[in-house]
PDB file of N, CA and C in Angstrom:
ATOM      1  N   UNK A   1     -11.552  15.462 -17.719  1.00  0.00           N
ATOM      2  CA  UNK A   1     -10.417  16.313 -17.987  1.00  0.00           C
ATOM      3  C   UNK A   1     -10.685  17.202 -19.193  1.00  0.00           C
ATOM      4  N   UNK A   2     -11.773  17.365 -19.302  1.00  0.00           N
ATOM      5  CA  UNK A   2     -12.095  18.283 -20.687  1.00  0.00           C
ATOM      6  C   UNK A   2     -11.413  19.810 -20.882  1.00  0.00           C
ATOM      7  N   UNK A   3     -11.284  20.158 -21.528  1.00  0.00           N
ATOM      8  CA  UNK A   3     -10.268  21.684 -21.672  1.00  0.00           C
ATOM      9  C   UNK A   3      -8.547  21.805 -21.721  1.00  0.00           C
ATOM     10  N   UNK A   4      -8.299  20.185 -21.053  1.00  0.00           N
ATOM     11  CA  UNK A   4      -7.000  19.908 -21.075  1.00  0.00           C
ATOM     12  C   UNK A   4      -6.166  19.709 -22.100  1.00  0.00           C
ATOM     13  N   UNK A   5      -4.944  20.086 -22.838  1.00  0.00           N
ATOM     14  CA  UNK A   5      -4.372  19.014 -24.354  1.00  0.00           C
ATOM     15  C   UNK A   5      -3.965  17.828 -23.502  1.00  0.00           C
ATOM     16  N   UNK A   6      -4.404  16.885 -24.402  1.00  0.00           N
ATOM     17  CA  UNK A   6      -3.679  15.461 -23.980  1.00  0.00           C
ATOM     18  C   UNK A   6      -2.703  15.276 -25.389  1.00  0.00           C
ATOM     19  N   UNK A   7      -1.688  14.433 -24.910  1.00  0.00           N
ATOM     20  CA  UNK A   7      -0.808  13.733 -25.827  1.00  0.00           C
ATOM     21  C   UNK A   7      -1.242  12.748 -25.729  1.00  0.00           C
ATOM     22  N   UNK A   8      -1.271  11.447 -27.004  1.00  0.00           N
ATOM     23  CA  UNK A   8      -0.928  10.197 -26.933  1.00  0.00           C
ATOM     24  C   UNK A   8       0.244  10.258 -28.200  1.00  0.00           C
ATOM     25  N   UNK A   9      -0.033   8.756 -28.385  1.00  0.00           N
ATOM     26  CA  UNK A   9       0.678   7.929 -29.967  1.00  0.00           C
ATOM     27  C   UNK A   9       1.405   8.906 -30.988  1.00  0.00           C
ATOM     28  N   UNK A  10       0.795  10.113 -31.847  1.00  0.00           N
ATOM     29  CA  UNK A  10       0.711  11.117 -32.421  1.00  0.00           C
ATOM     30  C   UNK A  10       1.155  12.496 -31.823  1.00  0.00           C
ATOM     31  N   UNK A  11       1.288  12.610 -30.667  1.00  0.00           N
ATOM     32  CA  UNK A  11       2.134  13.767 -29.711  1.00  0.00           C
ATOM     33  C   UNK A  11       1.223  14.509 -29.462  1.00  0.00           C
ATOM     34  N   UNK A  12       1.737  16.508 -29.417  1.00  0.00           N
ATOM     35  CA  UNK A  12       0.783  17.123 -29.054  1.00  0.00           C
ATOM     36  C   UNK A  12      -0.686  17.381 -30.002  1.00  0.00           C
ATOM     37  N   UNK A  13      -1.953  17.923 -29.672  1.00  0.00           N
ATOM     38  CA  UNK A  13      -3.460  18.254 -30.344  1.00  0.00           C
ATOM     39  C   UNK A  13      -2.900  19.461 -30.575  1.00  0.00           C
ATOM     40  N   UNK A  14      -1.607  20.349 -30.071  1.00  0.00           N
ATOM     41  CA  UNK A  14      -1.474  21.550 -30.864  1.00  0.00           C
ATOM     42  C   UNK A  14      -0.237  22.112 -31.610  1.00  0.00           C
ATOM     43  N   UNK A  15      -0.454  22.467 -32.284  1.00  0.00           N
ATOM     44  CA  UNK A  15       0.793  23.032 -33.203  1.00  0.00           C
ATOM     45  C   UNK A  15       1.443  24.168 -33.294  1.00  0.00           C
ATOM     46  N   UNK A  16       3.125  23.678 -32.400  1.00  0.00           N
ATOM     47  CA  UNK A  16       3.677  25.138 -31.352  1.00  0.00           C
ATOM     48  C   UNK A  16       5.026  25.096 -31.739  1.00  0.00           C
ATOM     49  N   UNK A  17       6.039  26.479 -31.483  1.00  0.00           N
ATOM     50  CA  UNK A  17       7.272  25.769 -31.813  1.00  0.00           C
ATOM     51  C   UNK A  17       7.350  27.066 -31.099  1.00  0.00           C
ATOM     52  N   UNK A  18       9.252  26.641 -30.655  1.00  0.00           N
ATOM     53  CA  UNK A  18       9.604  27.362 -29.372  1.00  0.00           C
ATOM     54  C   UNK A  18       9.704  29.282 -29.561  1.00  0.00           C
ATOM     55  N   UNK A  19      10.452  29.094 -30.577  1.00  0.00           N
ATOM     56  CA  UNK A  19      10.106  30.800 -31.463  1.00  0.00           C
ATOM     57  C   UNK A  19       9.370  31.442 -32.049  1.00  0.00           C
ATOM     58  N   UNK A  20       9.334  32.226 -32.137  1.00  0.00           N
ATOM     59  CA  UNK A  20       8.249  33.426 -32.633  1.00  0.00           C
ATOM     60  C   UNK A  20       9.004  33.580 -34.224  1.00  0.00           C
ATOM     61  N   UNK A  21       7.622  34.023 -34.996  1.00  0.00           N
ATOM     62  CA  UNK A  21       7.715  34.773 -36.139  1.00  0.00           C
ATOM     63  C   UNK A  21       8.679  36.016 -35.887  1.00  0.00           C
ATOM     64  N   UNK A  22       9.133  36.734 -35.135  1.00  0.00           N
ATOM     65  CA  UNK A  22       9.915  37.642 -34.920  1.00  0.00           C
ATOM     66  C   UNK A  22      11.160  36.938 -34.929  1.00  0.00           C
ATOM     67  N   UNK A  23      11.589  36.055 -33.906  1.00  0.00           N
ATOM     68  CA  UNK A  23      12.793  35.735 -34.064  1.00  0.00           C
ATOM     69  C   UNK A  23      13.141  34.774 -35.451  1.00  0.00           C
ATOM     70  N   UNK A  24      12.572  33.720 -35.950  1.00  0.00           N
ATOM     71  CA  UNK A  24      12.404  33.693 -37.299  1.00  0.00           C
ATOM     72  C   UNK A  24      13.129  34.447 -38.299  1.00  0.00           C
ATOM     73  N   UNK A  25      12.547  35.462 -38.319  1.00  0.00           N
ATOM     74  CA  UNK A  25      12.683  36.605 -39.703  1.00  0.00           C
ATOM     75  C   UNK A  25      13.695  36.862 -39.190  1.00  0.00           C
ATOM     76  N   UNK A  26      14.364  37.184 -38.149  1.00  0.00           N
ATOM     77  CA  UNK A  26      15.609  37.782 -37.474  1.00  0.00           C
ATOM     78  C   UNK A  26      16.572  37.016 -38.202  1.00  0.00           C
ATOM     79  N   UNK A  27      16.353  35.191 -37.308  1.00  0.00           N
ATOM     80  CA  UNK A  27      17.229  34.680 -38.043  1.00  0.00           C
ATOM     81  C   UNK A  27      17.812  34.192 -39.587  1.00  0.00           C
ATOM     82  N   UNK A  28      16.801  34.225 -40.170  1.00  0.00           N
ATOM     83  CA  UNK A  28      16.766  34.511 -42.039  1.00  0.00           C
ATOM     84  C   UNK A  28      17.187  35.588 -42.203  1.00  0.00           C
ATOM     85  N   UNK A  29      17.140  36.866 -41.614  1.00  0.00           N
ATOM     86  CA  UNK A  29      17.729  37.537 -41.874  1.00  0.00           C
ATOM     87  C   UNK A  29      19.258  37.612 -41.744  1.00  0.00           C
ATOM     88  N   UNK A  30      19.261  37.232 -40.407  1.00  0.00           N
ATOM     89  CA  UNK A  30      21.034  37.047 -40.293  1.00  0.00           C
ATOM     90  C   UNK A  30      21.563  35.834 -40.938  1.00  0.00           C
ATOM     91  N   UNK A  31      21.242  35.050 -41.405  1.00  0.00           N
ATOM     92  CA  UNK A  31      21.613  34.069 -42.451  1.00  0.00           C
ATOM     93  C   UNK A  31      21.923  34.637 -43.727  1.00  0.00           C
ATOM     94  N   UNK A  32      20.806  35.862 -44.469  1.00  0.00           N
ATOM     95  CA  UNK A  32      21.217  36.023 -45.341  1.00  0.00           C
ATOM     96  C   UNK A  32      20.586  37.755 -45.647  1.00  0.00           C
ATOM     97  N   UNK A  33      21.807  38.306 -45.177  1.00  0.00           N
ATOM     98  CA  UNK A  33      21.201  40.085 -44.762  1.00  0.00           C
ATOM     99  C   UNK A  33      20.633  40.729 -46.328  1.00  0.00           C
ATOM    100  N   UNK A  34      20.424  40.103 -46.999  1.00  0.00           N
ATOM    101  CA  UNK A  34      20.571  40.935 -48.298  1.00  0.00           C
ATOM    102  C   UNK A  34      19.211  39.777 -49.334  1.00  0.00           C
ATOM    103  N   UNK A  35      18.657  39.327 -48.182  1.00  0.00           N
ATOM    104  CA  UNK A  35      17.377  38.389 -48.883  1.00  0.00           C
ATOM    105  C   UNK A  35      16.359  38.982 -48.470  1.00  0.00           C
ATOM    106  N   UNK A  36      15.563  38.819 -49.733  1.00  0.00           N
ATOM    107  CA  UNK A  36      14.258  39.749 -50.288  1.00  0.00           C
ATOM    108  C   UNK A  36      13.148  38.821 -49.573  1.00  0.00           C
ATOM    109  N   UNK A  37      12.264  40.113 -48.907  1.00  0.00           N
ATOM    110  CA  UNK A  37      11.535  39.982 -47.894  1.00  0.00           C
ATOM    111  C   UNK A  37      10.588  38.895 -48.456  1.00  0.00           C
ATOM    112  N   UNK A  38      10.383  38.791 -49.633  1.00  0.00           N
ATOM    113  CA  UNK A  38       9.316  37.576 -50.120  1.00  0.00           C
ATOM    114  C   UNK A  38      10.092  36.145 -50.003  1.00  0.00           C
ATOM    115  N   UNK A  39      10.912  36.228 -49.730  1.00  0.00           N
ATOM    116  CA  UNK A  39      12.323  34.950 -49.522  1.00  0.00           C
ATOM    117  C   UNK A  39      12.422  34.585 -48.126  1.00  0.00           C
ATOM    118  N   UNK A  40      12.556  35.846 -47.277  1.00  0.00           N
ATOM    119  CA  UNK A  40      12.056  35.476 -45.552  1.00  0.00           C
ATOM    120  C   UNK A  40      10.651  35.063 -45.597  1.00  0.00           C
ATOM    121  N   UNK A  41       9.767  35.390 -46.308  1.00  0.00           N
ATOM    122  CA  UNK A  41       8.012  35.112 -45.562  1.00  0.00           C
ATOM    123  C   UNK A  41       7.991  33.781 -46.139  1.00  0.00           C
ATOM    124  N   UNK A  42       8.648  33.193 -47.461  1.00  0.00           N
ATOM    125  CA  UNK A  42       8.964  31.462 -47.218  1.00  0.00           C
ATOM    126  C   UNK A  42       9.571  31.145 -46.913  1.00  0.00           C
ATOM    127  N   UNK A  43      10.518  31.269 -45.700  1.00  0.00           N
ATOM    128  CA  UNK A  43      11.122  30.795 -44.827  1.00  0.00           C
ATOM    129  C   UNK A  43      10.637  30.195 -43.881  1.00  0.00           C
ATOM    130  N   UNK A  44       9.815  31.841 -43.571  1.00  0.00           N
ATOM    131  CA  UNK A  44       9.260  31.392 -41.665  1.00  0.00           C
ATOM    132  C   UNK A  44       7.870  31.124 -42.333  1.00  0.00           C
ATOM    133  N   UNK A  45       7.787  31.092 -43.598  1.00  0.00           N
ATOM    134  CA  UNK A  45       6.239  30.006 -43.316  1.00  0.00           C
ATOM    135  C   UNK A  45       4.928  31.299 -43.264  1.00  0.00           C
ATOM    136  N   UNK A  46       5.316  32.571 -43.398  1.00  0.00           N
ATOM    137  CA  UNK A  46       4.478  33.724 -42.882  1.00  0.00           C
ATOM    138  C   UNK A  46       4.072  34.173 -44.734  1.00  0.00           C
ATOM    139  N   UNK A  47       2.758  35.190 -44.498  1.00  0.00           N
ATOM    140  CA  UNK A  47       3.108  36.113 -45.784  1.00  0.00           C
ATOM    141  C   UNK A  47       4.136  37.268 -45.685  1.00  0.00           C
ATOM    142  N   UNK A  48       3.558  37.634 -47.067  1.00  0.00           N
ATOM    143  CA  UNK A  48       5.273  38.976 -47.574  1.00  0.00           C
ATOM    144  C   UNK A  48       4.890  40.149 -46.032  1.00  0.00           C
ATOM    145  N   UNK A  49       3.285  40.611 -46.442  1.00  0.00           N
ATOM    146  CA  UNK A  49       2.544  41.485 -45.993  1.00  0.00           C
ATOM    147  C   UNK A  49       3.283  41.082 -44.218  1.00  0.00           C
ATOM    148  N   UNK A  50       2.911  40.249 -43.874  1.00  0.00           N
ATOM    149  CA  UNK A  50       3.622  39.812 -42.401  1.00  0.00           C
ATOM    150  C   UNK A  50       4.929  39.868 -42.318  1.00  0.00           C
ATOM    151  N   UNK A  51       5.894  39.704 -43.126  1.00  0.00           N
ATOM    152  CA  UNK A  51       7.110  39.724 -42.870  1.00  0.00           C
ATOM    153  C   UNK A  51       7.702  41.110 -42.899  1.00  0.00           C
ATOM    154  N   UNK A  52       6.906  42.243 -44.003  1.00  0.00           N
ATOM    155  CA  UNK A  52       7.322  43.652 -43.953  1.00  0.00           C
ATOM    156  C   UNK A  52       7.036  44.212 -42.715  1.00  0.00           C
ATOM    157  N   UNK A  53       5.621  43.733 -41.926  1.00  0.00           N
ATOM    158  CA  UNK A  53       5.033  44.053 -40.513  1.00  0.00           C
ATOM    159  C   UNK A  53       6.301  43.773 -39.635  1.00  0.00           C
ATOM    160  N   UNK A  54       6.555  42.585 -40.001  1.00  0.00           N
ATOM    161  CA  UNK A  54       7.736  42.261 -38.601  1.00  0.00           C
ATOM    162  C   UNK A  54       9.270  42.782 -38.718  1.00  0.00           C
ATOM    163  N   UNK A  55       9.542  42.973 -40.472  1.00  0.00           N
ATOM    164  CA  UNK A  55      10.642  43.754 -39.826  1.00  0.00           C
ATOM    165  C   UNK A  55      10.634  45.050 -39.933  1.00  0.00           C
ATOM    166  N   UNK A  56       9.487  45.817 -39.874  1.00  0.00           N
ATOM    167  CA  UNK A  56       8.987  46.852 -39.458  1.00  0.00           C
ATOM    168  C   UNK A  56       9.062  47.162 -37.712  1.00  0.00           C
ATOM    169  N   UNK A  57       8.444  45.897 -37.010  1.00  0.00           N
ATOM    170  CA  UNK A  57       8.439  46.064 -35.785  1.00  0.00           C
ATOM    171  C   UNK A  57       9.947  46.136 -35.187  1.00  0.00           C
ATOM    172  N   UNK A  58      10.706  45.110 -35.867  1.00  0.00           N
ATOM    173  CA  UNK A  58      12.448  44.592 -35.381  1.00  0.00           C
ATOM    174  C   UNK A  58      13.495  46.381 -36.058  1.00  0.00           C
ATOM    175  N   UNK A  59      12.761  46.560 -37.096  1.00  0.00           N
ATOM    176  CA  UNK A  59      13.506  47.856 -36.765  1.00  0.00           C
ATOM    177  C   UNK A  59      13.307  49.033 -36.064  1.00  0.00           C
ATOM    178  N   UNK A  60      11.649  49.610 -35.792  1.00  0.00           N
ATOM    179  CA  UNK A  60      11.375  50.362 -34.757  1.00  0.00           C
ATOM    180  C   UNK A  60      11.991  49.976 -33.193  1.00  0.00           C
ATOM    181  N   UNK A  61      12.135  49.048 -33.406  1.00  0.00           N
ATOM    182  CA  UNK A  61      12.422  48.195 -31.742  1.00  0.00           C
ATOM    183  C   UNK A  61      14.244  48.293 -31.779  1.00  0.00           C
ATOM    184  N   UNK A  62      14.770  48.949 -32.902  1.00  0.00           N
ATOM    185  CA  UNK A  62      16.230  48.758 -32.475  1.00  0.00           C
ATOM    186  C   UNK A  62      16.936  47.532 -32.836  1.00  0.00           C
ATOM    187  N   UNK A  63      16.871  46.552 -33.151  1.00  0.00           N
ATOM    188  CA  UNK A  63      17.054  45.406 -33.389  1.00  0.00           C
ATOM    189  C   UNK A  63      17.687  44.895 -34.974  1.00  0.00           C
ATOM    190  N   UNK A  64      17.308  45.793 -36.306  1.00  0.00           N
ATOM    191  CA  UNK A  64      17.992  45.857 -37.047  1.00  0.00           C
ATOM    192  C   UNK A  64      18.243  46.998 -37.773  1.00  0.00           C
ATOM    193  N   UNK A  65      18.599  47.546 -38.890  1.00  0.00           N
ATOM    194  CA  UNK A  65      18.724  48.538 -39.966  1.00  0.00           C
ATOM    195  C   UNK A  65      18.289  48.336 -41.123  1.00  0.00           C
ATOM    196  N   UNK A  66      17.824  49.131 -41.730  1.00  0.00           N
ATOM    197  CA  UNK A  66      17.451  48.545 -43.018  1.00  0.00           C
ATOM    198  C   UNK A  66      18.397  49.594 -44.251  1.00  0.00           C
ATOM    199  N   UNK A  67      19.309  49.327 -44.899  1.00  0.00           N
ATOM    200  CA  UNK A  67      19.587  50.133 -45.535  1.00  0.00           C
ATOM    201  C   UNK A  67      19.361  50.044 -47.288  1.00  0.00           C
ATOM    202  N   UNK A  68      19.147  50.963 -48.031  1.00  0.00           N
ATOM    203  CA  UNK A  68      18.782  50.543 -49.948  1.00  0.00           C
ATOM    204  C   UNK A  68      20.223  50.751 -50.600  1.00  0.00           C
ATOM    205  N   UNK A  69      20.360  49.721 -50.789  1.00  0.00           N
ATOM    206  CA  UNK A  69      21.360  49.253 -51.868  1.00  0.00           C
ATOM    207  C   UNK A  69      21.155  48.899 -53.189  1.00  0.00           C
ATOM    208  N   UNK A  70      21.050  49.521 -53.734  1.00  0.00           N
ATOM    209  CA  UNK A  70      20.528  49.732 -54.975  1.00  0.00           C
ATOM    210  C   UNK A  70      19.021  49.685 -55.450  1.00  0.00           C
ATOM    211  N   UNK A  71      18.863  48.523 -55.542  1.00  0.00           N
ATOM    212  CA  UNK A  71      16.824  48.279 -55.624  1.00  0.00           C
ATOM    213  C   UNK A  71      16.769  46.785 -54.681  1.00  0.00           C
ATOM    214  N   UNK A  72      17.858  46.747 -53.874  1.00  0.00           N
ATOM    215  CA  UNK A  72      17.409  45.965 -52.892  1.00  0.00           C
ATOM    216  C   UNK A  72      17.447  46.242 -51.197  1.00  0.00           C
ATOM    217  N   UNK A  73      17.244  45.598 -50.235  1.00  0.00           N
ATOM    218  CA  UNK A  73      17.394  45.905 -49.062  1.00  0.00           C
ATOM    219  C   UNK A  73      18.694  45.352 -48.471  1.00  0.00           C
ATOM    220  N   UNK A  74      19.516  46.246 -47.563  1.00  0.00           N
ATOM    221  CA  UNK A  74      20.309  45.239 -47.199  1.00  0.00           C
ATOM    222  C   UNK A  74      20.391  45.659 -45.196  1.00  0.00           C
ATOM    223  N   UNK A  75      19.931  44.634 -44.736  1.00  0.00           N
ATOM    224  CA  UNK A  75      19.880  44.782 -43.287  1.00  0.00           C
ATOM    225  C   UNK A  75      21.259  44.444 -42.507  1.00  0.00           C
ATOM    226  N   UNK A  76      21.107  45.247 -41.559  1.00  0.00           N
ATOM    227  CA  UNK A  76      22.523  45.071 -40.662  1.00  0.00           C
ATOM    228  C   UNK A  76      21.817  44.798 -38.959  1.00  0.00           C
ATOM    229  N   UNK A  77      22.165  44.139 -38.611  1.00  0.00           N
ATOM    230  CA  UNK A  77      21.413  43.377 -37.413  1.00  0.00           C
ATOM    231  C   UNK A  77      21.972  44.249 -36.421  1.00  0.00           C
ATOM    232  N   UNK A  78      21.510  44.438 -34.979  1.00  0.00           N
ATOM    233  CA  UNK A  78      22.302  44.934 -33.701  1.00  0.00           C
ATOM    234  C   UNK A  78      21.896  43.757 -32.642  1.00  0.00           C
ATOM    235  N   UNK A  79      22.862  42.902 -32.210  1.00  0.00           N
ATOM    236  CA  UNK A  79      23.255  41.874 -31.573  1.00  0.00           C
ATOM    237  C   UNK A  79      22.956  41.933 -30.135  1.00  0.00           C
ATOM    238  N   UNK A  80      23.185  43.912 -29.716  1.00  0.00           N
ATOM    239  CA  UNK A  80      23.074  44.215 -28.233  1.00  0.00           C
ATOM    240  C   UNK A  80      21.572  44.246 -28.161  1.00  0.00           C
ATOM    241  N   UNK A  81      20.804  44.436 -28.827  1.00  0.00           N
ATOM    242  CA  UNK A  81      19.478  44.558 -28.217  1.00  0.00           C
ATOM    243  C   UNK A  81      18.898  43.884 -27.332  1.00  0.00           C
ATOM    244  N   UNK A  82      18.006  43.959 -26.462  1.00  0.00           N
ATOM    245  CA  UNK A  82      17.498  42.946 -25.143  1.00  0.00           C
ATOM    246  C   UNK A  82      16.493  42.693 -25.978  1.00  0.00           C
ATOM    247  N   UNK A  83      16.597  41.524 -25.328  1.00  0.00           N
ATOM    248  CA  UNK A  83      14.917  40.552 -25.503  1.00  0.00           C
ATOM    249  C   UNK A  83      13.912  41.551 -24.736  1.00  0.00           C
ATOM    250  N   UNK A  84      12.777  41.274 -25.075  1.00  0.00           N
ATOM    251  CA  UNK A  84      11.712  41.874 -24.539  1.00  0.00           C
ATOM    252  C   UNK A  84      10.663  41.206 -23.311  1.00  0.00           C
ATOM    253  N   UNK A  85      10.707  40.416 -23.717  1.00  0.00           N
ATOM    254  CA  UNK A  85      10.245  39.402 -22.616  1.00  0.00           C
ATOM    255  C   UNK A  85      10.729  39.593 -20.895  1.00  0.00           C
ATOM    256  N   UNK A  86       9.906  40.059 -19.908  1.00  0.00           N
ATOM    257  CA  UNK A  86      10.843  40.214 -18.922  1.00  0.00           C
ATOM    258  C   UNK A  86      11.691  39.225 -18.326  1.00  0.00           C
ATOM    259  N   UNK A  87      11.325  37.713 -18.481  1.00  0.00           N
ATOM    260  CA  UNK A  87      12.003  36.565 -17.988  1.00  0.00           C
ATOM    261  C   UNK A  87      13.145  36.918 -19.029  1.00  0.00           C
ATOM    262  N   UNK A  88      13.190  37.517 -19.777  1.00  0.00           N
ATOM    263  CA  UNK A  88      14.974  37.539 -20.499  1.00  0.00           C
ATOM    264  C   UNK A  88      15.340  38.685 -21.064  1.00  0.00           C
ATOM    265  N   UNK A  89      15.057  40.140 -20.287  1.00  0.00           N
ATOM    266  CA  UNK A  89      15.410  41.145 -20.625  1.00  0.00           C
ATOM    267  C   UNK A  89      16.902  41.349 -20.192  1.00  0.00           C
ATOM    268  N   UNK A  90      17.049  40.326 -19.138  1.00  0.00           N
ATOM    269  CA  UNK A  90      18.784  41.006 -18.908  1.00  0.00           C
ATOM    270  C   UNK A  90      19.544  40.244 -20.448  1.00  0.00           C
ATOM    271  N   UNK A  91      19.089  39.323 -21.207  1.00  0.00           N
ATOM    272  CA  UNK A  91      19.988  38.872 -21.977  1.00  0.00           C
ATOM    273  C   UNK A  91      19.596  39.846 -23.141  1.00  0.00           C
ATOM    274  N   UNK A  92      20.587  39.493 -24.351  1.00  0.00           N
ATOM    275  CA  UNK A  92      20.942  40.113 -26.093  1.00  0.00           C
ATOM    276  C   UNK A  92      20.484  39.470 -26.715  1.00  0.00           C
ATOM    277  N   UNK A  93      20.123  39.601 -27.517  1.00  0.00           N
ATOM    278  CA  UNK A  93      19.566  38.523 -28.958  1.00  0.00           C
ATOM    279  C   UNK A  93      20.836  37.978 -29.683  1.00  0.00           C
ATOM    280  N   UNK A  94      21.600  38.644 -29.102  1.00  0.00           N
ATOM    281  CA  UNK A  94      22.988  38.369 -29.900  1.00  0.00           C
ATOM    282  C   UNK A  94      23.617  36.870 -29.608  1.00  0.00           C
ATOM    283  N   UNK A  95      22.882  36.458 -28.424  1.00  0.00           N
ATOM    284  CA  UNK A  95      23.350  35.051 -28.091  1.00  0.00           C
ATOM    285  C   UNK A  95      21.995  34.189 -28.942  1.00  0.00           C
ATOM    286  N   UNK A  96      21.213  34.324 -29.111  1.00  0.00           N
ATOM    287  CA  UNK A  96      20.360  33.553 -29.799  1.00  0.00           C
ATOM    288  C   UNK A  96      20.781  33.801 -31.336  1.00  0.00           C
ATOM    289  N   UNK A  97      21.287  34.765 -32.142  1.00  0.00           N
ATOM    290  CA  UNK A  97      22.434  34.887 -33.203  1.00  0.00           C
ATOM    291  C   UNK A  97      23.083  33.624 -33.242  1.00  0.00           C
ATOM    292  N   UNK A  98      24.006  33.585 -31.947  1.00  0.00           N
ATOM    293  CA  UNK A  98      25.369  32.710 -32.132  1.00  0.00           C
ATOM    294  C   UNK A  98      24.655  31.163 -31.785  1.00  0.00           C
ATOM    295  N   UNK A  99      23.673  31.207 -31.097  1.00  0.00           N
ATOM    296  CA  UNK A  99      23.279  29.782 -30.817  1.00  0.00           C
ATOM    297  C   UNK A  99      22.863  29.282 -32.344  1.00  0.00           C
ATOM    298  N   UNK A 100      22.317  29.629 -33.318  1.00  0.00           N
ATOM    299  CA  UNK A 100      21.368  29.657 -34.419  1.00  0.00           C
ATOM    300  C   UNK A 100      22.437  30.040 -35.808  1.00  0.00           C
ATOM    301  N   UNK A 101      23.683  30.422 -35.407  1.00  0.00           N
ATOM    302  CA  UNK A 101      24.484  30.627 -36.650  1.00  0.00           C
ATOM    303  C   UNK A 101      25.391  29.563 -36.775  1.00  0.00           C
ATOM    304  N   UNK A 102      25.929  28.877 -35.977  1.00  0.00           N
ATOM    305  CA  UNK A 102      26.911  27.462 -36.393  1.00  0.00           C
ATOM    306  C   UNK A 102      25.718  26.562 -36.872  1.00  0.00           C
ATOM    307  N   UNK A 103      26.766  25.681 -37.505  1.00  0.00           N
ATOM    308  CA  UNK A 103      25.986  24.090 -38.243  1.00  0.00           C
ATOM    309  C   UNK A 103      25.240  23.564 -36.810  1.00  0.00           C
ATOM    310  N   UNK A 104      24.484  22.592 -36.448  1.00  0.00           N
ATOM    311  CA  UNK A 104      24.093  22.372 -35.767  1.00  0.00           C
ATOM    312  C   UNK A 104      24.702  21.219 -35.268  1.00  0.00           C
ATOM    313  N   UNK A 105      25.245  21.008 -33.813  1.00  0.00           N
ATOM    314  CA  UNK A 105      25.952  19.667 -33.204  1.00  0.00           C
ATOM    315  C   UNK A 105      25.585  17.836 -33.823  1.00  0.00           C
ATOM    316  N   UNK A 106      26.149  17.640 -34.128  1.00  0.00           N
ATOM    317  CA  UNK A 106      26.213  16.563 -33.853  1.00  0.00           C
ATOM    318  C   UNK A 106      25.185  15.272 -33.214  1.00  0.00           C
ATOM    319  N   UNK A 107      24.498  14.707 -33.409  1.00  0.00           N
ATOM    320  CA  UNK A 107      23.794  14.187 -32.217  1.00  0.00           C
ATOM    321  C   UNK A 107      24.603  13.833 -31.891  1.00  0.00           C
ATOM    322  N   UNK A 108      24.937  13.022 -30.143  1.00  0.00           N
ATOM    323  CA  UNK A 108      25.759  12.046 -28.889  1.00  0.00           C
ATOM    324  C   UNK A 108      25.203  10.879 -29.437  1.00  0.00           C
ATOM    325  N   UNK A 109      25.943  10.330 -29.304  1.00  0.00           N
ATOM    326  CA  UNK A 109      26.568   8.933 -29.582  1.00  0.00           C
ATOM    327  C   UNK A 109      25.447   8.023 -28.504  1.00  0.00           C
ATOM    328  N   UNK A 110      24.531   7.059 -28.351  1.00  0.00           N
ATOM    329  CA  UNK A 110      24.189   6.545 -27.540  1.00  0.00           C
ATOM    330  C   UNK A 110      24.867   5.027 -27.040  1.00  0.00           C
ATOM    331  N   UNK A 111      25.310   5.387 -25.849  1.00  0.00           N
ATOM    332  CA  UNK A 111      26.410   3.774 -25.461  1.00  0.00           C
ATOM    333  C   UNK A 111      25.749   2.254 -25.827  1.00  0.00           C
TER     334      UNK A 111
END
């Protein structure tokens, strides 16, 4: 089975998580519209240099604003934008917003 990842004991041989550095910075951003881009790149774990790249890309792409408020940035998000991905171009980012902006549930109770 060579070329395959196997899991055992220790889980996966690779190190993945379901979002992108794009959506990331999105969501630090909409957490906190008025935090300095060296504050998002330790967030998502990225450098500064990468995080100016990406919300470089998220504002060419429609997706946020960047406006100067004094000597800082202050971003204003657009919620309608489509995902890019064709498996989810009919949806908004605006629902991955609202999924990602409440406290997070609760775990269920196991009987």
């Amino acid at each position: 089975m060579s070329g395959m990842a196997t899991t055992g004991e220790k889980g996966s041989t690779r190190n993945w998580t379901f979002l992108t550095n794009h959506a990331h910075v999105l969501l630090a951003i909409a957490r906190d519209p008025t935090a300095r881009l060296r504050d998002v790149a330790g967030e998502v774990g990225v450098t500064e240099r990468a995080a100016q790249a990406i919300v470089a890309d998220l504002e060419a792409g429609g997706y946020l604003r960047r406006t100067r408020v004094g000597r800082r940035n202050e971003y204003t998000l657009n919620p309608a934008g489509r995902f890019r991905h064709p498996a989810e171009a009919d949806r908004q980012v605006g629902a991955l917003l609202a999924l990602f902006a409440d406290e997070p549930a609760e775990p269920a109770e196991r009987p």
